[in-house]
N, C-alpha and C. Protein backbone atom coordinates (compact mmCIF):
# COMPACT_ATOMS: atom_id res chain seq x y z
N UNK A 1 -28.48 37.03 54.24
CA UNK A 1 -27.17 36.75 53.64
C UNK A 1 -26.40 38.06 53.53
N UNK A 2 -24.64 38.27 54.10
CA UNK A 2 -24.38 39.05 53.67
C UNK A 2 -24.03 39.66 52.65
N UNK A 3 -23.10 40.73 52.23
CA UNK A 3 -22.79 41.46 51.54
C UNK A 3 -21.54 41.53 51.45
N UNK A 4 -20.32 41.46 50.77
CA UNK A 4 -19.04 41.65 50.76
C UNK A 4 -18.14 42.83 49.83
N UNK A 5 -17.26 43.76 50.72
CA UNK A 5 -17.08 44.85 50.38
C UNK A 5 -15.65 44.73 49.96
N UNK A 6 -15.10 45.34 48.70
CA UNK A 6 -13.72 44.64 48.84
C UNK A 6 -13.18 45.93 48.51
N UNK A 7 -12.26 46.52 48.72
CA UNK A 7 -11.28 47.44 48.88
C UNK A 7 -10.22 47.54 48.06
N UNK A 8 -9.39 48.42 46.85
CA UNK A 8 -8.27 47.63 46.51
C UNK A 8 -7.48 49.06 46.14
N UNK A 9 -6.70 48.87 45.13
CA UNK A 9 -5.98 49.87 44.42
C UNK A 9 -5.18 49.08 43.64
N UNK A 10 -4.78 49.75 42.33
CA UNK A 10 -3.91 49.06 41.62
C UNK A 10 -2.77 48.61 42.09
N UNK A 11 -2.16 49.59 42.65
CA UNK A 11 -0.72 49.67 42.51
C UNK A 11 -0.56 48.64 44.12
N UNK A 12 -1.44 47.91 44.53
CA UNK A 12 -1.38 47.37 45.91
C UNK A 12 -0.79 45.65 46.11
N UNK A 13 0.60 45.60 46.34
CA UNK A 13 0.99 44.09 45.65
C UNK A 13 0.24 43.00 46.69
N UNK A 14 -1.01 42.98 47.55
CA UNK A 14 -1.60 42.07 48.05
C UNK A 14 -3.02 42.70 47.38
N UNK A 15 -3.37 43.24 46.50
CA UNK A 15 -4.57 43.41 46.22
C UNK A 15 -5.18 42.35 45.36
N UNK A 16 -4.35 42.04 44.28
CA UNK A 16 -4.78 40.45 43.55
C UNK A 16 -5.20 39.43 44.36
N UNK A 17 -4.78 39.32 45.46
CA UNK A 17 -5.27 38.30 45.89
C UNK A 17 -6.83 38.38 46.98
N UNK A 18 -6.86 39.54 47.04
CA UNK A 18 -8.12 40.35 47.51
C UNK A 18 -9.40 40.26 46.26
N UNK A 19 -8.70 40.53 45.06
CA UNK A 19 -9.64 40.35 44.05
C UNK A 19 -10.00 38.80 43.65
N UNK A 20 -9.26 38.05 43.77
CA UNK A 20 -9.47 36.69 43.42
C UNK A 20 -10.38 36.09 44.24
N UNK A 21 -9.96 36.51 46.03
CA UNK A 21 -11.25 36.00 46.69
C UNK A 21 -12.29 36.56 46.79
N UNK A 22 -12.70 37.83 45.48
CA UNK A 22 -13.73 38.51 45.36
C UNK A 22 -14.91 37.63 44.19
N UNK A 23 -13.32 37.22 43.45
CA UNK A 23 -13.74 35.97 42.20
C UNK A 23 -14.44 34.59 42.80
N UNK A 24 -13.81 34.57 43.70
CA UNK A 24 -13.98 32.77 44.31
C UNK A 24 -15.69 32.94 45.17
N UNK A 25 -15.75 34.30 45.54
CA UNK A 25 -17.21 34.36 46.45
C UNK A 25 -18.07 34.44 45.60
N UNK A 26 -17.74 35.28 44.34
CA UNK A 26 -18.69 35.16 42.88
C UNK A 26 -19.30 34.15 42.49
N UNK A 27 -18.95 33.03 42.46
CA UNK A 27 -18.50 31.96 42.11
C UNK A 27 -19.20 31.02 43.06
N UNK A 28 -19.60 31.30 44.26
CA UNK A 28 -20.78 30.93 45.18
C UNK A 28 -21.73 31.44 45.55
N UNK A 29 -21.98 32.65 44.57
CA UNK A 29 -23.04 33.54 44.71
C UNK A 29 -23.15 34.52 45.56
N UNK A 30 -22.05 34.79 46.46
CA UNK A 30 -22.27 35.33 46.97
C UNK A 30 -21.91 36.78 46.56
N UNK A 31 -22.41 38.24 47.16
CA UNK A 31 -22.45 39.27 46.62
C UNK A 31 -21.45 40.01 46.65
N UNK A 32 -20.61 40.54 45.97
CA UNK A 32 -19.65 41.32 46.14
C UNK A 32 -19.52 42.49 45.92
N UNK A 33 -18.71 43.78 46.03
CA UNK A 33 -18.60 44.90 45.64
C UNK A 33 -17.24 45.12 45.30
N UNK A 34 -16.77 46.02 44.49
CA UNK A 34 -15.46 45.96 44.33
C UNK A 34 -15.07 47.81 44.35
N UNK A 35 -14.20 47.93 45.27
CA UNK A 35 -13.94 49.73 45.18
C UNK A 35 -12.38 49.43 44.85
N UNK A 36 -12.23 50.32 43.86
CA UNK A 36 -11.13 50.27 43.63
C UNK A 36 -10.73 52.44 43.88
N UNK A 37 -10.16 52.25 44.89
CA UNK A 37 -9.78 53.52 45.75
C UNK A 37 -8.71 54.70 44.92
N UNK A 38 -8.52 54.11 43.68
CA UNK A 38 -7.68 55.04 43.06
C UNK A 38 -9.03 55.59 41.82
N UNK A 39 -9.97 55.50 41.80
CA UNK A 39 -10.80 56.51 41.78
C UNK A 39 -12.23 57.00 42.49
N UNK A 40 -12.65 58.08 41.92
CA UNK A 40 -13.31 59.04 42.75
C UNK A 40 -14.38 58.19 43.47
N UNK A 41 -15.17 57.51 43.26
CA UNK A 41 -16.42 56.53 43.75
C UNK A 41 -15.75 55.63 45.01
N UNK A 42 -14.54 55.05 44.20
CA UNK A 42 -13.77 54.11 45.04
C UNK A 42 -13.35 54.65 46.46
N UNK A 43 -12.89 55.76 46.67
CA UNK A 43 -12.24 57.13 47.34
C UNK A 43 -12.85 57.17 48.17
N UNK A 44 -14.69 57.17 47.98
CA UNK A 44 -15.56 57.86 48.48
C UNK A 44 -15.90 56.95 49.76
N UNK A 45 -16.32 55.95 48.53
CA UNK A 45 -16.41 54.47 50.23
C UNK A 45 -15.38 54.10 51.22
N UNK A 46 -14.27 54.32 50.42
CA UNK A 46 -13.00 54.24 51.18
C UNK A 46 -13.00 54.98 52.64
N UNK A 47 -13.37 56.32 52.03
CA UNK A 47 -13.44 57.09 53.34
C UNK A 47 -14.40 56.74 54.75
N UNK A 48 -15.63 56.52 53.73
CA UNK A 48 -16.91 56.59 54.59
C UNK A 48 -16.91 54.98 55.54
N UNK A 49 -15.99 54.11 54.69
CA UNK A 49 -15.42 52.68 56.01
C UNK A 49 -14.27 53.42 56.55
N UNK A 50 -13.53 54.17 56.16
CA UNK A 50 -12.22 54.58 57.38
C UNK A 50 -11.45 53.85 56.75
N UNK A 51 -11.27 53.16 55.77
CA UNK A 51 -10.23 52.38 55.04
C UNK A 51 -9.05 53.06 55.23
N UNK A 52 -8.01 52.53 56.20
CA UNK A 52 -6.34 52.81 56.37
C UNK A 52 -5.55 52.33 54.99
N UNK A 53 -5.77 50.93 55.09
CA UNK A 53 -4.85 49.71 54.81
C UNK A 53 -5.58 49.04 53.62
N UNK A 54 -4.55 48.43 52.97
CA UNK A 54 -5.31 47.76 51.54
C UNK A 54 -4.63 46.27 51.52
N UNK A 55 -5.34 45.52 50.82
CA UNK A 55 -6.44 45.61 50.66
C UNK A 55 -7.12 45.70 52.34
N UNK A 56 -8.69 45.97 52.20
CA UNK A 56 -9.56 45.64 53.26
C UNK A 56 -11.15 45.02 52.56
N UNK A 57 -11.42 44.09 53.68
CA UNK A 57 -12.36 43.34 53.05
C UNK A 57 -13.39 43.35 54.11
N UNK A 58 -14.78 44.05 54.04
CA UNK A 58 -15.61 44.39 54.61
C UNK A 58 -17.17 43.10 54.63
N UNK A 59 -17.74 42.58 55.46
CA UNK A 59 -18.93 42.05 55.58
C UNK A 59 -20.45 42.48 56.04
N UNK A 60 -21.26 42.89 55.31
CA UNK A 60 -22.38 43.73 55.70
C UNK A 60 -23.60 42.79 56.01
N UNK A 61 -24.54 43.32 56.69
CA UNK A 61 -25.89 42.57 56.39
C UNK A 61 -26.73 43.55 55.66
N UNK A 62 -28.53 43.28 54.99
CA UNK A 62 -28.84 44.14 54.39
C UNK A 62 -28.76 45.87 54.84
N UNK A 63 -29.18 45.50 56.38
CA UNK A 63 -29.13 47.03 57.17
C UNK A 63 -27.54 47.54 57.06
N UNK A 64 -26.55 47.25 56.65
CA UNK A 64 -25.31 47.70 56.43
C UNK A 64 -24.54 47.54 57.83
N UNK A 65 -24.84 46.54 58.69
CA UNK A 65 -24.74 45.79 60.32
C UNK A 65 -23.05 45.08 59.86
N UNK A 66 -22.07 45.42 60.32
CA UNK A 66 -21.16 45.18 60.61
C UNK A 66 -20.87 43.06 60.25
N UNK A 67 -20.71 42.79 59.99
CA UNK A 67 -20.60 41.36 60.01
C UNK A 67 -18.85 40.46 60.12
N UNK A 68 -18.27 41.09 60.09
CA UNK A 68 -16.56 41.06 60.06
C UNK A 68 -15.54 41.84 58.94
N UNK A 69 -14.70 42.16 59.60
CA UNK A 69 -13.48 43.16 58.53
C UNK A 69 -12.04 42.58 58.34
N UNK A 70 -11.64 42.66 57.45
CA UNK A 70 -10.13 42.66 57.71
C UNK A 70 -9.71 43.59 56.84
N UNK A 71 -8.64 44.13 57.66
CA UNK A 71 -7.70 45.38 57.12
C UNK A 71 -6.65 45.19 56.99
N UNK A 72 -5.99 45.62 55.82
CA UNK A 72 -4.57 45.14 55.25
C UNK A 72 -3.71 43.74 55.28
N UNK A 73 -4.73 42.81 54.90
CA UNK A 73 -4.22 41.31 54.48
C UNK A 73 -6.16 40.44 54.23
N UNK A 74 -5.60 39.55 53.62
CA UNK A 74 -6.78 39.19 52.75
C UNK A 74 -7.15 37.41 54.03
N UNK A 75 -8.19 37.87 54.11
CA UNK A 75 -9.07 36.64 54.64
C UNK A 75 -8.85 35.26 54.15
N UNK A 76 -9.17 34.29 55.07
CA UNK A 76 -9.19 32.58 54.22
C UNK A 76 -10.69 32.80 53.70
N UNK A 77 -11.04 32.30 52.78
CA UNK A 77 -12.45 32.41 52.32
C UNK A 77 -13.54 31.69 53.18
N UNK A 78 -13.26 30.41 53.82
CA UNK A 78 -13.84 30.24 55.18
C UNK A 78 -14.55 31.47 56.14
N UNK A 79 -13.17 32.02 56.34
CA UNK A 79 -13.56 33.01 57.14
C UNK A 79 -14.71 34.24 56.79
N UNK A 80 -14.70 34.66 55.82
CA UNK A 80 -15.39 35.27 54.84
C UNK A 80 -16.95 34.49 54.92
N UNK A 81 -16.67 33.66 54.43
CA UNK A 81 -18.07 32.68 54.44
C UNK A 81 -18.58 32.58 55.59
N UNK A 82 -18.34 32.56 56.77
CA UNK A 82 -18.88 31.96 57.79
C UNK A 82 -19.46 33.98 58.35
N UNK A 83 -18.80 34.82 57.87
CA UNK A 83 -19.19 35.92 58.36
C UNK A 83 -20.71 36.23 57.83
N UNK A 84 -20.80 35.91 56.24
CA UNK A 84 -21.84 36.02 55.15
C UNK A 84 -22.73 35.31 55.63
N UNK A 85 -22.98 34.18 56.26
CA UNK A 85 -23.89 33.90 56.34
C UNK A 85 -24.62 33.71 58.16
N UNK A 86 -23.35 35.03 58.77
CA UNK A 86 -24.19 35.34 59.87
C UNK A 86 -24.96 36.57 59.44
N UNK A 87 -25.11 36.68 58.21
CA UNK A 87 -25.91 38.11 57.51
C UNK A 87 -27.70 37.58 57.60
């Protein structure tokens, strides 16, 4: 099963809705992470995915194996789902 990486910043007016489908995957158990890029930790991962664009919403497997991305606009949760459980 994957892993879901979510990307944000405050001040980002599509980031709420990045966080909500961070809420809604919660909510099916599935795993989430939340970086919020306006501080130092957040920053850090930011970099180390290459994060341009916000939000971005990342899919891992345990080995940290690529599973689908989207950068700067937020996924249908379908889409999301169907990535997670090529994990």
């Amino acid at each position: 099963m994957g892993i879901v990486k979510i990307f944000y910043k405050d001040d980002c007016p599509m980031c709420p809705m990045a966080k909500r489908l961070g809420d809604n995957l919660k909510e099916k158990n599935i795993g989430v992470l939340s970086y919020n890029t306006g501080t130092a930790e957040g920053l850090a991962e930011a970099t180390f995915y290459r994060v341009m664009a916000l939000p971005t919403v990342v899919v891992e497997d345990e080995m940290e194996n690529g599973l689908g991305e989207w950068r700067g606009n937020v996924p249908k949760i379908e889409e999301v789902l169907s990535a997670v459980q090529r994990g």
